[in-house]
N, C-alpha and C. Protein backbone atom coordinates (compact mmCIF):
# COMPACT_ATOMS: atom_id res chain seq x y z
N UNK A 1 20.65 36.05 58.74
CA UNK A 1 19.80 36.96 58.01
C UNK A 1 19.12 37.89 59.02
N UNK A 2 19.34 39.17 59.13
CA UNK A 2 18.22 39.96 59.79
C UNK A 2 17.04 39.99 59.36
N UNK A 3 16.13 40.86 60.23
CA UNK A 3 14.93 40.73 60.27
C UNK A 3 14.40 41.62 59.09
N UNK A 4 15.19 43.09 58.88
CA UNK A 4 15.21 43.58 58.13
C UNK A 4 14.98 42.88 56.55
N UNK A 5 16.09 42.44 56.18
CA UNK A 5 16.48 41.42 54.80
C UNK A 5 15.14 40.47 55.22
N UNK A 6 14.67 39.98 55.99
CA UNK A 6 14.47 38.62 56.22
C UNK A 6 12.82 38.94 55.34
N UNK A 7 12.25 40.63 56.27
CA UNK A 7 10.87 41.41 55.36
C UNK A 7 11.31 41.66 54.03
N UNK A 8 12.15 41.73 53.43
CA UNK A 8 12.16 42.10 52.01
C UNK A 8 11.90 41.00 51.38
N UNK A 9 12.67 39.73 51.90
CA UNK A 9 13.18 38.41 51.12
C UNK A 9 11.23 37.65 51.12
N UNK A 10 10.57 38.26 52.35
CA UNK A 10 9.19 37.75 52.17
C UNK A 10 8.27 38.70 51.42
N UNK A 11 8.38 40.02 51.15
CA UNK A 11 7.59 40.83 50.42
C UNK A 11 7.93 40.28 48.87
N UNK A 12 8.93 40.15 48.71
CA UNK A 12 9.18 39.49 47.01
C UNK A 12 8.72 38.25 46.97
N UNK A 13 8.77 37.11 47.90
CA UNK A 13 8.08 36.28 47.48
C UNK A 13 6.77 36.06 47.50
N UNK A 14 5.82 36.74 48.56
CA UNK A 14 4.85 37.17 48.05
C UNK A 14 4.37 37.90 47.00
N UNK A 15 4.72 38.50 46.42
CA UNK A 15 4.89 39.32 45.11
C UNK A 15 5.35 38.10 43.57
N UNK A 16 6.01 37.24 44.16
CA UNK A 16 5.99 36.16 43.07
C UNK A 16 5.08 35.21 43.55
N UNK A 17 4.77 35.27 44.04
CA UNK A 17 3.61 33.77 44.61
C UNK A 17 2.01 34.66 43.83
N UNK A 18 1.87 35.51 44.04
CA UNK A 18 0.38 36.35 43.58
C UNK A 18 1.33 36.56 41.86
N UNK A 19 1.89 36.74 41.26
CA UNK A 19 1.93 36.77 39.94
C UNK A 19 1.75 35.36 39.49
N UNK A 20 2.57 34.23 39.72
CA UNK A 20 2.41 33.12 39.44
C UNK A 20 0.76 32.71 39.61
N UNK A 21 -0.12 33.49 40.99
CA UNK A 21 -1.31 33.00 40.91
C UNK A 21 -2.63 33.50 39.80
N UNK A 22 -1.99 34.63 39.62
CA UNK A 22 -2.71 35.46 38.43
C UNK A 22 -2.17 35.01 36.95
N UNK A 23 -1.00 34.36 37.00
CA UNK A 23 -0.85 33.55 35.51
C UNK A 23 -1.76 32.09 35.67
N UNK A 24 -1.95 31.60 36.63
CA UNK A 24 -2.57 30.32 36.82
C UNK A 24 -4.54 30.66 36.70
N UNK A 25 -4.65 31.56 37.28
CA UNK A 25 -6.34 32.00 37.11
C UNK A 25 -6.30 32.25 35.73
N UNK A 26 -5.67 33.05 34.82
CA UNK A 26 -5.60 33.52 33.75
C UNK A 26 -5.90 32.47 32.89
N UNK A 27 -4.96 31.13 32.95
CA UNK A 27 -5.25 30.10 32.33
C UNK A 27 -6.58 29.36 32.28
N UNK A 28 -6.68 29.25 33.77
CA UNK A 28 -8.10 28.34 34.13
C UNK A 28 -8.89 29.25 33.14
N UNK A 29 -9.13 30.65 33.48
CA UNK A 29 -10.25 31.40 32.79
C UNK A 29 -10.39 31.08 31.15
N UNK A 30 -9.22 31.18 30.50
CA UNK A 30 -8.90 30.85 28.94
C UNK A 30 -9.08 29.79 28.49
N UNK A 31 -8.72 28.70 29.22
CA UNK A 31 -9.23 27.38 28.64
C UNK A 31 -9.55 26.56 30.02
N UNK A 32 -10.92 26.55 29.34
CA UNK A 32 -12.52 25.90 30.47
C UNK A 32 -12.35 24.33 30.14
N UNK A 33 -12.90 23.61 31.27
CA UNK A 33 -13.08 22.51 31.45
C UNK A 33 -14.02 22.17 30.01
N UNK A 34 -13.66 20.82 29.73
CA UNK A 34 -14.21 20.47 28.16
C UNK A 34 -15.00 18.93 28.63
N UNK A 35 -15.84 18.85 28.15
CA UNK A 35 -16.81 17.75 28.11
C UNK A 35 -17.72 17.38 26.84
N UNK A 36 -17.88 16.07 26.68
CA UNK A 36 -18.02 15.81 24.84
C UNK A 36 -19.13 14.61 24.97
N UNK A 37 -20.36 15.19 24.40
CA UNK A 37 -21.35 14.28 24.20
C UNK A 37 -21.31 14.02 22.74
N UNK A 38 -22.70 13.18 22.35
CA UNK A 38 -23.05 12.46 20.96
C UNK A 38 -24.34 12.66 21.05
N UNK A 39 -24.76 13.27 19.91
CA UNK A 39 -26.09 13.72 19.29
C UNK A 39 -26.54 12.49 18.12
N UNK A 40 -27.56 11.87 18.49
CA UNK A 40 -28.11 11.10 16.72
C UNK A 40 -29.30 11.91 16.31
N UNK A 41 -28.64 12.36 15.05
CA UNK A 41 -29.80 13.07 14.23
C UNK A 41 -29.93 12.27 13.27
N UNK A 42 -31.07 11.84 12.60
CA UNK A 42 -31.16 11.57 11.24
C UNK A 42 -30.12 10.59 11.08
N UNK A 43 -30.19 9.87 12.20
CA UNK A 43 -29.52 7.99 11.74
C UNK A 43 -27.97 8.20 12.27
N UNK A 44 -27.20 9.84 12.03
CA UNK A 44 -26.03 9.50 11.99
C UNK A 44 -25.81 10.62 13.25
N UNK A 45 -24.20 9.65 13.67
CA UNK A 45 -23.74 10.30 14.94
C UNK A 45 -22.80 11.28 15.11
N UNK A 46 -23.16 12.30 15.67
CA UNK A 46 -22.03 13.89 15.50
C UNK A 46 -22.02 13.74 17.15
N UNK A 47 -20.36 14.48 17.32
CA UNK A 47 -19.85 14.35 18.45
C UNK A 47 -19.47 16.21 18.75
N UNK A 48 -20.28 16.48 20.19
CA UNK A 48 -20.01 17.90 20.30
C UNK A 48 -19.00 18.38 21.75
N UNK A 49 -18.36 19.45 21.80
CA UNK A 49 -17.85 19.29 23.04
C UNK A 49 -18.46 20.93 23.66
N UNK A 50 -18.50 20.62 25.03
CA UNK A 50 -19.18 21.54 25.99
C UNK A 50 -18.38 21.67 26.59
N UNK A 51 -18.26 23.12 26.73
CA UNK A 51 -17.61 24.46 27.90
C UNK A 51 -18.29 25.60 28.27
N UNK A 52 -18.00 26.06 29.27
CA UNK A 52 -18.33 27.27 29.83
C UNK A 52 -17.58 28.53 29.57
N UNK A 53 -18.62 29.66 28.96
CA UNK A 53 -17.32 30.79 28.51
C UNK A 53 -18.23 31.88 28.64
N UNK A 54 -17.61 33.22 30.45
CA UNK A 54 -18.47 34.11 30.35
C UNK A 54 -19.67 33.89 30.52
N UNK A 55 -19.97 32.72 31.70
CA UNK A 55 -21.18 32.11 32.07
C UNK A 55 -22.18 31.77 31.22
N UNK A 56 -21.68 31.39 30.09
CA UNK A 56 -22.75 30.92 29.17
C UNK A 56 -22.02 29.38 28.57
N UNK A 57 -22.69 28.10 28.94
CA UNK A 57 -22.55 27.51 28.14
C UNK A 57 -22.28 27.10 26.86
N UNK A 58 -22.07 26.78 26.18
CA UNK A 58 -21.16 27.16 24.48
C UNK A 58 -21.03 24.85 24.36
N UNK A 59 -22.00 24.89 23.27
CA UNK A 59 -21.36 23.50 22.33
C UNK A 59 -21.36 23.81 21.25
N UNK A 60 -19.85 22.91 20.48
CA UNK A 60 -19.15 23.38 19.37
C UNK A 60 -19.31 21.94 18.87
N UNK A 61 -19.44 21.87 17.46
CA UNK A 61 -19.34 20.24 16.75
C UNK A 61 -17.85 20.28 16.81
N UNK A 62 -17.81 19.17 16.81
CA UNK A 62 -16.22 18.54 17.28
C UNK A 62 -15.41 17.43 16.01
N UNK A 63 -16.65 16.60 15.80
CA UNK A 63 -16.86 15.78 14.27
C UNK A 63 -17.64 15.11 14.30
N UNK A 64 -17.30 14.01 13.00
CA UNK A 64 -18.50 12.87 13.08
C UNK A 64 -17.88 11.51 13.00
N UNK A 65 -16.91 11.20 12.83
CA UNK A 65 -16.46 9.80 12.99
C UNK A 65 -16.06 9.41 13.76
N UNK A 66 -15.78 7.64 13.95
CA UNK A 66 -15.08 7.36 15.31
C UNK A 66 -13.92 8.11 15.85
N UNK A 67 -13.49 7.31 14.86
CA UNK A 67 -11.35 7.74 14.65
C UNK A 67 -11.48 8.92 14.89
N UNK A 68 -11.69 9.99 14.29
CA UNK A 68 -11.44 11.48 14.66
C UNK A 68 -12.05 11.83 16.53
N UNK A 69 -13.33 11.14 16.72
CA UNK A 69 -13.37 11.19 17.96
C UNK A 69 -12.45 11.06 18.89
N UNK A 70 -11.79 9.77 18.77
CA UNK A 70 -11.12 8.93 19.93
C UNK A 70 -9.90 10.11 19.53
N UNK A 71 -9.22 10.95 18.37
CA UNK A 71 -7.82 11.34 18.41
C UNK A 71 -8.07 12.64 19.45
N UNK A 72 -9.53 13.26 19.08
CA UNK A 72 -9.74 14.29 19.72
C UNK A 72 -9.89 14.50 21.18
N UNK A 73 -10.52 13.01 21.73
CA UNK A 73 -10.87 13.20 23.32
C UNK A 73 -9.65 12.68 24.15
N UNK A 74 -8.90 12.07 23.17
CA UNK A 74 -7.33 12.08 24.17
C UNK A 74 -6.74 13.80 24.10
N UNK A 75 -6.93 14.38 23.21
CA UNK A 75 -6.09 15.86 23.43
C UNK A 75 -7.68 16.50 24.54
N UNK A 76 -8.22 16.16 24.68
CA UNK A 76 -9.58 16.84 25.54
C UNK A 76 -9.04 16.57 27.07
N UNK A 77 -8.82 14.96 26.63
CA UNK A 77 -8.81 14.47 28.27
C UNK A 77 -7.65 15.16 28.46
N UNK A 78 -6.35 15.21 28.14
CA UNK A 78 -4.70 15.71 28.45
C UNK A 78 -4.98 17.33 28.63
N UNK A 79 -5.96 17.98 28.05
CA UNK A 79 -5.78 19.50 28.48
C UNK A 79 -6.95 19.42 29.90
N UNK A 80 -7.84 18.57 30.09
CA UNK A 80 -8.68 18.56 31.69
C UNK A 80 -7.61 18.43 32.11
N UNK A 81 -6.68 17.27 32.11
CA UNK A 81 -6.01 16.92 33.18
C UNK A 81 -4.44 17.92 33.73
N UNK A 82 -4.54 18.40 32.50
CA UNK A 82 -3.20 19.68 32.84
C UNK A 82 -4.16 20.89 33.42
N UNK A 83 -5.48 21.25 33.30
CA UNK A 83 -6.50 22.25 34.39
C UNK A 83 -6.22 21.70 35.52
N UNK A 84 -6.44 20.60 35.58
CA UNK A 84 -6.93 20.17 36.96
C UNK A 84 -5.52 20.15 37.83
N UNK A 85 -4.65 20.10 37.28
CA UNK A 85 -3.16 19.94 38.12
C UNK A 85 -2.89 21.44 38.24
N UNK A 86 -3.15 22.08 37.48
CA UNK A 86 -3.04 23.46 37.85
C UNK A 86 -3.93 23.99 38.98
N UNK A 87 -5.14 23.70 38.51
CA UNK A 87 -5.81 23.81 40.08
C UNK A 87 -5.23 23.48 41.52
N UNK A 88 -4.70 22.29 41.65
CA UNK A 88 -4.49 21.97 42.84
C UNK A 88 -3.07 22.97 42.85
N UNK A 89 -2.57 23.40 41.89
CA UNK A 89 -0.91 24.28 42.06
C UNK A 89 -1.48 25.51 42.62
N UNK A 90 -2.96 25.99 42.07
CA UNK A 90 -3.29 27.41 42.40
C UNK A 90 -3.98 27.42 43.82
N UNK A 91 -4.25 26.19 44.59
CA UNK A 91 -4.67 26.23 46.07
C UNK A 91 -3.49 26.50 46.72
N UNK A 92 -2.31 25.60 46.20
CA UNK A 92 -0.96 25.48 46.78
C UNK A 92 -0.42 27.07 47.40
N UNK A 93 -0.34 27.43 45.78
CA UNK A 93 -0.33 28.86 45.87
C UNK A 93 -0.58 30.02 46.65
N UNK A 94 -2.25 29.71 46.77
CA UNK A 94 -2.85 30.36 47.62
C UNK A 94 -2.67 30.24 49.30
N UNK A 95 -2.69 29.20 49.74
CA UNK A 95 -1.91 28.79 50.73
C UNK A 95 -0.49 29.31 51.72
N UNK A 96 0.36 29.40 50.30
CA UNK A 96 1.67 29.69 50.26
C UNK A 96 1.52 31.35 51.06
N UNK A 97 0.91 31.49 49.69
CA UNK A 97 0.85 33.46 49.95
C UNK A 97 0.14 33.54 51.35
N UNK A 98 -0.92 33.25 51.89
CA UNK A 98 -1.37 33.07 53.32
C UNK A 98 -0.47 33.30 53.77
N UNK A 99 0.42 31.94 54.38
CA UNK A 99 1.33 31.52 55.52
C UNK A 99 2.49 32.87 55.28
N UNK A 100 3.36 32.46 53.74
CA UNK A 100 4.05 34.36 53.58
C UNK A 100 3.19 35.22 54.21
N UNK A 101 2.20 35.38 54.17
CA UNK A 101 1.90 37.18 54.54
C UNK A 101 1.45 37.16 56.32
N UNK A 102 1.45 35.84 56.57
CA UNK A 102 1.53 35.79 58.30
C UNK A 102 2.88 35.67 58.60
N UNK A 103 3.79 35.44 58.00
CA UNK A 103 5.47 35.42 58.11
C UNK A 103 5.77 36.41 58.39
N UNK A 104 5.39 37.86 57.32
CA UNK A 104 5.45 38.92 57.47
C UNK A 104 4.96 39.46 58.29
N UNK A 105 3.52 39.56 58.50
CA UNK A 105 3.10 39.98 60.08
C UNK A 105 4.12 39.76 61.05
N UNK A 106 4.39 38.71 61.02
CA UNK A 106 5.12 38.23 62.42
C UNK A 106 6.08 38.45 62.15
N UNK A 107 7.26 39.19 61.23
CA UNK A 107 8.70 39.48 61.25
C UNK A 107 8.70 41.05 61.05
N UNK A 108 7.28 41.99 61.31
CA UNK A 108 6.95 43.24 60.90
C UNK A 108 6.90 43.26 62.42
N UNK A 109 6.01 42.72 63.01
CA UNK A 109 5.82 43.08 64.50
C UNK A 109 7.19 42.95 65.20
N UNK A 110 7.99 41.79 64.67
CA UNK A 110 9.31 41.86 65.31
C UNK A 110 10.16 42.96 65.54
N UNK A 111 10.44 43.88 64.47
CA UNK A 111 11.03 44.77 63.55
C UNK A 111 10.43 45.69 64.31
N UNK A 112 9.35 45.98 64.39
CA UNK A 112 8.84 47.09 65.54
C UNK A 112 9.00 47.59 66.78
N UNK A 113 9.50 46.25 67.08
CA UNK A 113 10.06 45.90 68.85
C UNK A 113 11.08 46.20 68.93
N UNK A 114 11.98 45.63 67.72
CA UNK A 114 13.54 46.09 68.06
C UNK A 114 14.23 47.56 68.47
């Protein structure tokens, strides 16, 4: 591979590494970390869940029975835990694009010399 090909083959993948990272922020931003307390009012127990949206805190009633609780905080816990794996994909990411764009430095300076 020349050095030539070698800057193109790293400008595109930088160019897919920053789209993939702007579909991954996009997400985080759209759906916020979820957290679910219990309120007793008046004897009986309502279950609410808390997020952050546009720097404002936001709780939404969620329900009031057990059963509907427990079906709801397994789909709560499974969408934290698909954020949170995305997170660690969007450091990856970030990372990635780094080391690419010092690749490039260093196969740009090459290319200069020749």
């Amino acid at each position: 591979m020349s050095i030539e090909s070698n800057i193109v083959y790293l400008k595109e993948e930088i160019k897919n590494h920053q789209e993939r990272l702007q579909l991954m922020e996009k997400y985080l931003k759209d759906y916020p970390a979820i957290s679910v307390y219990k309120r007793k009012i008046s004897g009986n127990i309502y279950y609410y869940k808390k997020f952050w949206k546009n720097g404002k805190s936001i709780s939404k009633f969620l329900c009031r029975n057990e059963n509907e609780y427990h079906r709801e905080i397994k789909k709560i816990e499974a969408a934290n835990k698909k954020r949170q794996i995305i997170k660690k994909q969007l450091q990856g990411n970030k990372n990635a694009i780094k080391a690419l764009k010092k690749q490039l430095q260093i196969a740009e300076k090459a290319f200069k010399n020749v």
